[in-house]
N, C-alpha and C. Protein backbone atom coordinates (compact mmCIF):
# COMPACT_ATOMS: atom_id res chain seq x y z
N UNK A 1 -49.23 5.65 -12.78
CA UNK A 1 -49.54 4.40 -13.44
C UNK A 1 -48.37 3.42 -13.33
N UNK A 2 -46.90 3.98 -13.67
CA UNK A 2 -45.72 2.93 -13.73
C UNK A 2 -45.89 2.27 -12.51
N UNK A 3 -45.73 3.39 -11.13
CA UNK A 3 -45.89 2.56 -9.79
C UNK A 3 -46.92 1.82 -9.31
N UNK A 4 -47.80 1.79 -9.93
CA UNK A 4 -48.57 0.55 -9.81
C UNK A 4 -48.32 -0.85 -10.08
N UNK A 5 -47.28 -0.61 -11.42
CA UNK A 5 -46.87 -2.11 -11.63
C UNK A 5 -45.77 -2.55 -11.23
N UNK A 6 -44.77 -1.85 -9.99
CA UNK A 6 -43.89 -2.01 -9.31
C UNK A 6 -44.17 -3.80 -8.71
N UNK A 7 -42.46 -4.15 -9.13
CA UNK A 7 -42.28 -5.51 -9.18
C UNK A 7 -42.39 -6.34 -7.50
N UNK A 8 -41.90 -4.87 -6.98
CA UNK A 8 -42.06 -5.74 -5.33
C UNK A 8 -43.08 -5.24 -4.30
N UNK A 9 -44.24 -4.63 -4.99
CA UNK A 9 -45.70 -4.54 -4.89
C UNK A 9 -46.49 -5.65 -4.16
N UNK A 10 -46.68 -5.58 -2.92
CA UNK A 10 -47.76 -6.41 -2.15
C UNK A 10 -46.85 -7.56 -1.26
N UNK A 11 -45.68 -7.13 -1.27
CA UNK A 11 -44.93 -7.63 -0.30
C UNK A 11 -44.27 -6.70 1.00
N UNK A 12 -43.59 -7.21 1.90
CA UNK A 12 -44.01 -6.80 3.23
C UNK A 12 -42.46 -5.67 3.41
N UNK A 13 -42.42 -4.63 3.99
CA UNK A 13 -41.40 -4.09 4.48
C UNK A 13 -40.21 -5.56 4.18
N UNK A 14 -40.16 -5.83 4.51
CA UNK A 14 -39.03 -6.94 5.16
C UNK A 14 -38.67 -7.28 3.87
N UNK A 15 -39.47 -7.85 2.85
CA UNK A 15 -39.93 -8.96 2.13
C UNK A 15 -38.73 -7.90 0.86
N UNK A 16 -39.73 -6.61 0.86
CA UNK A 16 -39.17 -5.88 -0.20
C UNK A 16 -37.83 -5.51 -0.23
N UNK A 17 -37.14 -5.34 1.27
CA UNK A 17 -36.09 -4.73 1.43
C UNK A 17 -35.16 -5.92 0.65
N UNK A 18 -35.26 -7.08 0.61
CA UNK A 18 -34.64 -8.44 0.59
C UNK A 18 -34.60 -9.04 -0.77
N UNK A 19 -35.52 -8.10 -1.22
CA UNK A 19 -35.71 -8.04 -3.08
C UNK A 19 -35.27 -7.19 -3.65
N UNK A 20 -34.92 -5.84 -3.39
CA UNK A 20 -34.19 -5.07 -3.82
C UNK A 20 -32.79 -4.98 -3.58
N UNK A 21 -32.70 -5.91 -2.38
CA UNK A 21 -31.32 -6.17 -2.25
C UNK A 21 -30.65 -7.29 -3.56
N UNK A 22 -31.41 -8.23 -3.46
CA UNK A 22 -31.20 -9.04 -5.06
C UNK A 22 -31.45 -8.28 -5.80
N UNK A 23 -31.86 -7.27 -6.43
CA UNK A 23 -32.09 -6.67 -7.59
C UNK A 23 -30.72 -5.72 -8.03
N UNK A 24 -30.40 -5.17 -6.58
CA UNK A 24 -28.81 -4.93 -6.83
C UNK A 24 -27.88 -5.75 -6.93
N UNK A 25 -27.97 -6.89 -6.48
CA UNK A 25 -26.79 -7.63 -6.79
C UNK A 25 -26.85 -8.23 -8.28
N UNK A 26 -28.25 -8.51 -8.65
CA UNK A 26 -28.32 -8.52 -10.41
C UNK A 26 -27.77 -7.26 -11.06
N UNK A 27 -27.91 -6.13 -10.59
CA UNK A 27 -27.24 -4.93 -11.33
C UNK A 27 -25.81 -4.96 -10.93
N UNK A 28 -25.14 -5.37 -9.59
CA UNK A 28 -23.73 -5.11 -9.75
C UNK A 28 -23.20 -6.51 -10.56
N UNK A 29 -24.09 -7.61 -10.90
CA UNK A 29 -23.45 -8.82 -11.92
C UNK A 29 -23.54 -8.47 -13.10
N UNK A 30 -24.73 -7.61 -13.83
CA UNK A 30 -24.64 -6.56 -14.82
C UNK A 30 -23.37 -5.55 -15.01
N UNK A 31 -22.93 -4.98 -14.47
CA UNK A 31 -22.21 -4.24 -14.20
C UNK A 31 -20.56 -5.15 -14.51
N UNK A 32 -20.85 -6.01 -13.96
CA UNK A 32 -19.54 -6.94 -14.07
C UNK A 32 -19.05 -7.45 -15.09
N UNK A 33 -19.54 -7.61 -16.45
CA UNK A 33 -19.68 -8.04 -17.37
C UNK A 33 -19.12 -6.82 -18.27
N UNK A 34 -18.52 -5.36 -17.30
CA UNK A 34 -17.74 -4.74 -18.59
C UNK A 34 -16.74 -4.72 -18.98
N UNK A 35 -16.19 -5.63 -19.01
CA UNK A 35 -14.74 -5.97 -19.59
C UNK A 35 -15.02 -7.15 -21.03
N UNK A 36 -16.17 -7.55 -21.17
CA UNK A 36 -16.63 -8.48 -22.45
C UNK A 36 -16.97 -7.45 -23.97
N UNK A 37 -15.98 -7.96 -24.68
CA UNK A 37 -16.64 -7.51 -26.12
C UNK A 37 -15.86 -5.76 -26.22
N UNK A 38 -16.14 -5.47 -27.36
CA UNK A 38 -15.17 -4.15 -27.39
C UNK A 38 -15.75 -2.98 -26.98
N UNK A 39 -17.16 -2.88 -27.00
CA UNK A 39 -17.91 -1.83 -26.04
C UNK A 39 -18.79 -2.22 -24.53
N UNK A 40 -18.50 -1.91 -23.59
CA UNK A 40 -19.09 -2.11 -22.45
C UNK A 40 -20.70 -2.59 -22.87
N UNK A 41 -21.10 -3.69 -21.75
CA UNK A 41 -22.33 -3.79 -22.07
C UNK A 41 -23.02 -4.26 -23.61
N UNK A 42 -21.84 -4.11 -24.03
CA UNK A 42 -22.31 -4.70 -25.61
C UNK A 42 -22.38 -6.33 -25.92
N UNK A 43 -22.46 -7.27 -25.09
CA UNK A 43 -21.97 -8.97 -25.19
C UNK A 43 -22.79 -9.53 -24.60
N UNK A 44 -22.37 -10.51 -25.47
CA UNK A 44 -22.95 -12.14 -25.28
C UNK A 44 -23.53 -11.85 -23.70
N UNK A 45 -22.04 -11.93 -22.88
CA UNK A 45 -22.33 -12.41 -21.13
C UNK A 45 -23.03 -11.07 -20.86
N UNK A 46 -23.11 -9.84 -20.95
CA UNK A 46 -24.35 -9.09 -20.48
C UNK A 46 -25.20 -9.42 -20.74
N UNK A 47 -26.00 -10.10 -21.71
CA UNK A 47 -27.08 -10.59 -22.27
C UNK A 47 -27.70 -11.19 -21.33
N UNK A 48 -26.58 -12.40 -21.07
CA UNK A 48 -26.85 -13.45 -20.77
C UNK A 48 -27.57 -12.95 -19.18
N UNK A 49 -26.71 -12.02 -18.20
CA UNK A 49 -26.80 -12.12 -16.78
C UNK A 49 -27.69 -11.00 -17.04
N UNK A 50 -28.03 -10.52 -17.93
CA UNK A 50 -29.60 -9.46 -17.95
C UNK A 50 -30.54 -10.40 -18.41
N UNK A 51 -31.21 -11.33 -19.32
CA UNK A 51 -32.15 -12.31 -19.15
C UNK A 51 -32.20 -12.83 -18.18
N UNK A 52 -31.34 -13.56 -17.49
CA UNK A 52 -31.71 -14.16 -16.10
C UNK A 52 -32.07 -12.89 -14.97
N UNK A 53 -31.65 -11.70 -14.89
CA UNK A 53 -32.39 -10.75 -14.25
C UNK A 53 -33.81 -10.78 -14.34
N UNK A 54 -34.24 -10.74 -15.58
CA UNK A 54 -35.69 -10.31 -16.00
C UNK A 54 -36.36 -11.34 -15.64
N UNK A 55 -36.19 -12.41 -16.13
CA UNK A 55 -36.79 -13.87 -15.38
C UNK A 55 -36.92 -14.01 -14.27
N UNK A 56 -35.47 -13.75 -13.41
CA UNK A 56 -36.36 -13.43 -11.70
C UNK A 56 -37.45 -12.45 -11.50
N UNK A 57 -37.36 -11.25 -12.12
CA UNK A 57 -38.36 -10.66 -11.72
C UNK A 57 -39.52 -10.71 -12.45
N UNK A 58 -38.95 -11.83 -13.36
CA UNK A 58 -40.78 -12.37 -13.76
C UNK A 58 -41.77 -13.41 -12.43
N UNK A 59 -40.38 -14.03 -11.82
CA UNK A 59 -40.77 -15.17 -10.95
C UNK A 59 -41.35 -14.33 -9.49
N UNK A 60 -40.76 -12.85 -9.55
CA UNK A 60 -41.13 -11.87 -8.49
C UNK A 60 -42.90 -11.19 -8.63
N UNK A 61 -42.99 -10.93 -9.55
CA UNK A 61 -44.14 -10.49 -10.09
C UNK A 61 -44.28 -10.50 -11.46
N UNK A 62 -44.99 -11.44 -11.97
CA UNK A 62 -45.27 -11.86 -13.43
C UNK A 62 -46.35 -10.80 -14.09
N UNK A 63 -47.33 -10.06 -13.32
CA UNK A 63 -48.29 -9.06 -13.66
C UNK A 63 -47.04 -7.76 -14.07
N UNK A 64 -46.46 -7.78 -12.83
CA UNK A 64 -45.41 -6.44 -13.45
C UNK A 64 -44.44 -6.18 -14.19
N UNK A 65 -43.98 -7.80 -14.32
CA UNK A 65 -42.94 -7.68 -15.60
C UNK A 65 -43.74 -7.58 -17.05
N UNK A 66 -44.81 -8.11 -17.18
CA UNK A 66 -45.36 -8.27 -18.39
C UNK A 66 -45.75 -7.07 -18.73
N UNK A 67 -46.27 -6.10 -18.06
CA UNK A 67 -46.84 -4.59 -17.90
C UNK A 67 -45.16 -3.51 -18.24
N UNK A 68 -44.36 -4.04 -17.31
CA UNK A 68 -43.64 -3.18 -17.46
C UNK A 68 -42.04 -3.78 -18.19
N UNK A 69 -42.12 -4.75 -18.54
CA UNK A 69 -40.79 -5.44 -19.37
C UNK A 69 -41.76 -5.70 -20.67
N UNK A 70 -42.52 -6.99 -20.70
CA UNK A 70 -42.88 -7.49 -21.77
C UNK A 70 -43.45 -6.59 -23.19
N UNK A 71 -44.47 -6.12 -22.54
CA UNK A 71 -44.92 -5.10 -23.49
C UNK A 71 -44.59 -4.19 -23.97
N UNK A 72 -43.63 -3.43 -22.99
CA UNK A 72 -43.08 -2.29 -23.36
C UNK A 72 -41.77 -2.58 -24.54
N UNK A 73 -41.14 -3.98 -24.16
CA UNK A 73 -39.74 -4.03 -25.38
C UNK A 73 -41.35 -4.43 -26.74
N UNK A 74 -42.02 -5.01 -26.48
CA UNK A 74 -43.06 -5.39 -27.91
C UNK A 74 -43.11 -3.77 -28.77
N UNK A 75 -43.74 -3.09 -27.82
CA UNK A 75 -44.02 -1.44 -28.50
C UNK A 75 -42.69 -1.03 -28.98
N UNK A 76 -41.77 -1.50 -28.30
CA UNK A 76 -40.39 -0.87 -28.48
C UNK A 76 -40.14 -1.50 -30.20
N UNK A 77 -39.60 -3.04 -30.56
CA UNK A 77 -39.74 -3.80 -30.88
C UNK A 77 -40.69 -3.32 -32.26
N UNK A 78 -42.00 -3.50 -31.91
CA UNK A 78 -42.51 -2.62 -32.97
C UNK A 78 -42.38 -1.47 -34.05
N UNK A 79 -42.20 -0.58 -32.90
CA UNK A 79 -41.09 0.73 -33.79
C UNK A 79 -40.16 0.45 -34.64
N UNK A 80 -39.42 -0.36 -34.30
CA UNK A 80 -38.53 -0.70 -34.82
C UNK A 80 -38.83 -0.93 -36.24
N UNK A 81 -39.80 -2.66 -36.59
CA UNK A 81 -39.97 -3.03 -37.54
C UNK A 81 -41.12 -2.09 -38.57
N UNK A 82 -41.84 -1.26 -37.86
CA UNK A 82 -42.44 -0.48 -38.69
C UNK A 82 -41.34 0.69 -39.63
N UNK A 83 -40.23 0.87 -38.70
CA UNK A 83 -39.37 1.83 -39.61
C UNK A 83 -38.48 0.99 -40.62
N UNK A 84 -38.41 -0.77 -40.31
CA UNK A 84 -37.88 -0.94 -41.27
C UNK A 84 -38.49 -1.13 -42.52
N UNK A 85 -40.00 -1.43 -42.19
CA UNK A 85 -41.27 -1.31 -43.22
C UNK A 85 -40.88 0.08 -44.00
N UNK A 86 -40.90 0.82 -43.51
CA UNK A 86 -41.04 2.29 -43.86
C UNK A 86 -40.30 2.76 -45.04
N UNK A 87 -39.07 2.29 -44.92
CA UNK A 87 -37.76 2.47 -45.32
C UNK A 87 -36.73 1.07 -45.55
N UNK A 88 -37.57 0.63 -46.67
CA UNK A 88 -36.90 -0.70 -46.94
C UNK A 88 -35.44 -0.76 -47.66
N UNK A 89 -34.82 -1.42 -47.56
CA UNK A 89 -33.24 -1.37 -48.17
C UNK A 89 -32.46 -0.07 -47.59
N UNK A 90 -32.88 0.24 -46.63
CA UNK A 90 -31.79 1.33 -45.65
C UNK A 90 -31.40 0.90 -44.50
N UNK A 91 -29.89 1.80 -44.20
CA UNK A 91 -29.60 0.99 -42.76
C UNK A 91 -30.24 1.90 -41.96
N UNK A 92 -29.90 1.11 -40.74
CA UNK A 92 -31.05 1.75 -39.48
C UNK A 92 -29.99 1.51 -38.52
N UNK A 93 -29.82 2.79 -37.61
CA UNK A 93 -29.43 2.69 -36.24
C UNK A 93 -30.26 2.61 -35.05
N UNK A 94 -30.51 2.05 -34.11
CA UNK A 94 -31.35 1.54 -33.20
C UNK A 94 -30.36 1.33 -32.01
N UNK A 95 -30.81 2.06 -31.48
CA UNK A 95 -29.80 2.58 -30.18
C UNK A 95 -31.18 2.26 -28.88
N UNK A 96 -30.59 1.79 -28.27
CA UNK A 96 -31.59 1.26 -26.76
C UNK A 96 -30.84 1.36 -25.86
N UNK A 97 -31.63 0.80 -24.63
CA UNK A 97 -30.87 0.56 -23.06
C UNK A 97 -30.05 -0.46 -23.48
N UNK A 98 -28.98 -0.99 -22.70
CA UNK A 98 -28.38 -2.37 -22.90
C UNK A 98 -29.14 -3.52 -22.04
N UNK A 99 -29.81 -3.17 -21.17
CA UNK A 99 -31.06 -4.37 -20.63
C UNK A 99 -32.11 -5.12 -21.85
N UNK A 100 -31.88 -3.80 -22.96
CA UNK A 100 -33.22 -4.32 -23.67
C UNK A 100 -32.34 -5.07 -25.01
N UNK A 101 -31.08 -5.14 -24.81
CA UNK A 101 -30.24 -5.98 -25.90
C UNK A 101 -31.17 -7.66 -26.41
N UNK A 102 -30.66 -7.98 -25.64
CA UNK A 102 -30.91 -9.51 -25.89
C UNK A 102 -32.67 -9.60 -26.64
N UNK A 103 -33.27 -8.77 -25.93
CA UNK A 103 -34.73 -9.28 -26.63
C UNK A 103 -34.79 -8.55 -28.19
N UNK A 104 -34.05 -7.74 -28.17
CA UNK A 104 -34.24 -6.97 -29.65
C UNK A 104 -33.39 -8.07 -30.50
N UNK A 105 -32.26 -8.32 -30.04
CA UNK A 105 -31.62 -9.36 -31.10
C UNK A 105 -32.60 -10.58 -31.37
N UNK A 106 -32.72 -11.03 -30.55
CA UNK A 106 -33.97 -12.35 -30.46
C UNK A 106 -34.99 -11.95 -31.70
N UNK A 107 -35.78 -10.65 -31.41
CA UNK A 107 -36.82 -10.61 -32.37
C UNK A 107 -36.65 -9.62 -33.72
N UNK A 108 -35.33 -9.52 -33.61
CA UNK A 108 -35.13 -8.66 -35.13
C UNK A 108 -34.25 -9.63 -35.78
N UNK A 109 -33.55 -10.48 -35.12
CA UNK A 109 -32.88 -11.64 -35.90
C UNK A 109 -34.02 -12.72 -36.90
N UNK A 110 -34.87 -12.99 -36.76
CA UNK A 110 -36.44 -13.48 -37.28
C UNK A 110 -36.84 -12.37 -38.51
N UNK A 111 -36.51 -11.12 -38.91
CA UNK A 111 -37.25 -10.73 -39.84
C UNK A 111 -36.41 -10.10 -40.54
N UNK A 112 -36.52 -10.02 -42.04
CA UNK A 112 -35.81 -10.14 -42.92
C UNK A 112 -34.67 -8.63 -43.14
N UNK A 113 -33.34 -8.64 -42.31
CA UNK A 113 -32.63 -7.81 -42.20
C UNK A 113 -31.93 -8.34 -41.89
N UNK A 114 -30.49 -7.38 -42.38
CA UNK A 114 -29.38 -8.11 -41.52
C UNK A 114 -29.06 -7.09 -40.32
N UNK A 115 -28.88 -7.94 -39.27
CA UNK A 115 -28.83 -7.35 -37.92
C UNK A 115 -27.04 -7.62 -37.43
N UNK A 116 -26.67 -6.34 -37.22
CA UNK A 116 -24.94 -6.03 -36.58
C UNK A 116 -25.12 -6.48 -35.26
N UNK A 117 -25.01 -7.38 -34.54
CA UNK A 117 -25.09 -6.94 -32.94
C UNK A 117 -24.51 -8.31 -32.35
N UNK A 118 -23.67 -8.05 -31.46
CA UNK A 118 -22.76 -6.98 -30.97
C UNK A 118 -22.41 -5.96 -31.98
N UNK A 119 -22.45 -4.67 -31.30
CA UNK A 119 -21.56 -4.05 -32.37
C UNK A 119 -19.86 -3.80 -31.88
N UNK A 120 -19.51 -3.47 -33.09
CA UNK A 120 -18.30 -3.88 -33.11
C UNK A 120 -17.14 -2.67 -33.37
């Protein structure tokens, strides 16, 4: 099922090789960004050069990012706020990928918690 919604899906030998080649160079500009903030991967500028990742490969295939980025941080995302439902006035550790940083701050900053992040 995942490889179905593969982002460089219905493009040509050539086409794909030339997209995964950008897809590494978004991961080694990811990568570059570990010297920001006091834990690797924990900052602002990773954020920043991982949203603009995801956006290209929304502009690459918009069916497969939404299938396989969008929805999946929502379910993710979800979990989340159902455990803070669950367990109101407790802290919560919420440990993720660092790709999925920026959208969790985005949508847990909006509901009524206080959110650490960066952590520090």
């Amino acid at each position: 099922m995942w490889n179905a919604f593969d982002p460089f899906n219905g493009y040509s030998d050539v086409e794909r090789k030339e997209l995964e080649q950008r897809d590494d160079h978004w991961f080694a500009e990811q990568m570059e960004t570990y010297q920001f903030g006091e834990i690797p991967f924990n900052s602002k500028e990773f954020d920043r050069v991982t949203r603009q990742k995801y956006e290209w490969l929304h502009q690459v295939n918009a069916k497969a990012q939404n299938f396989r980025w969008v929805v999946r941080n929502q379910i993710m995302i979800q979990r989340v706020k159902n455990t803070i439902e669950a367990h109101p006035g407790k802290r919560i550790l919420c440990i993720v990928g660092a790709d999925h940083n920026y959208i969790f701050q985005e949508e847990l900053m909006i509901e009524p918690v206080e959110l650490l992040y960066p952590l520090r």
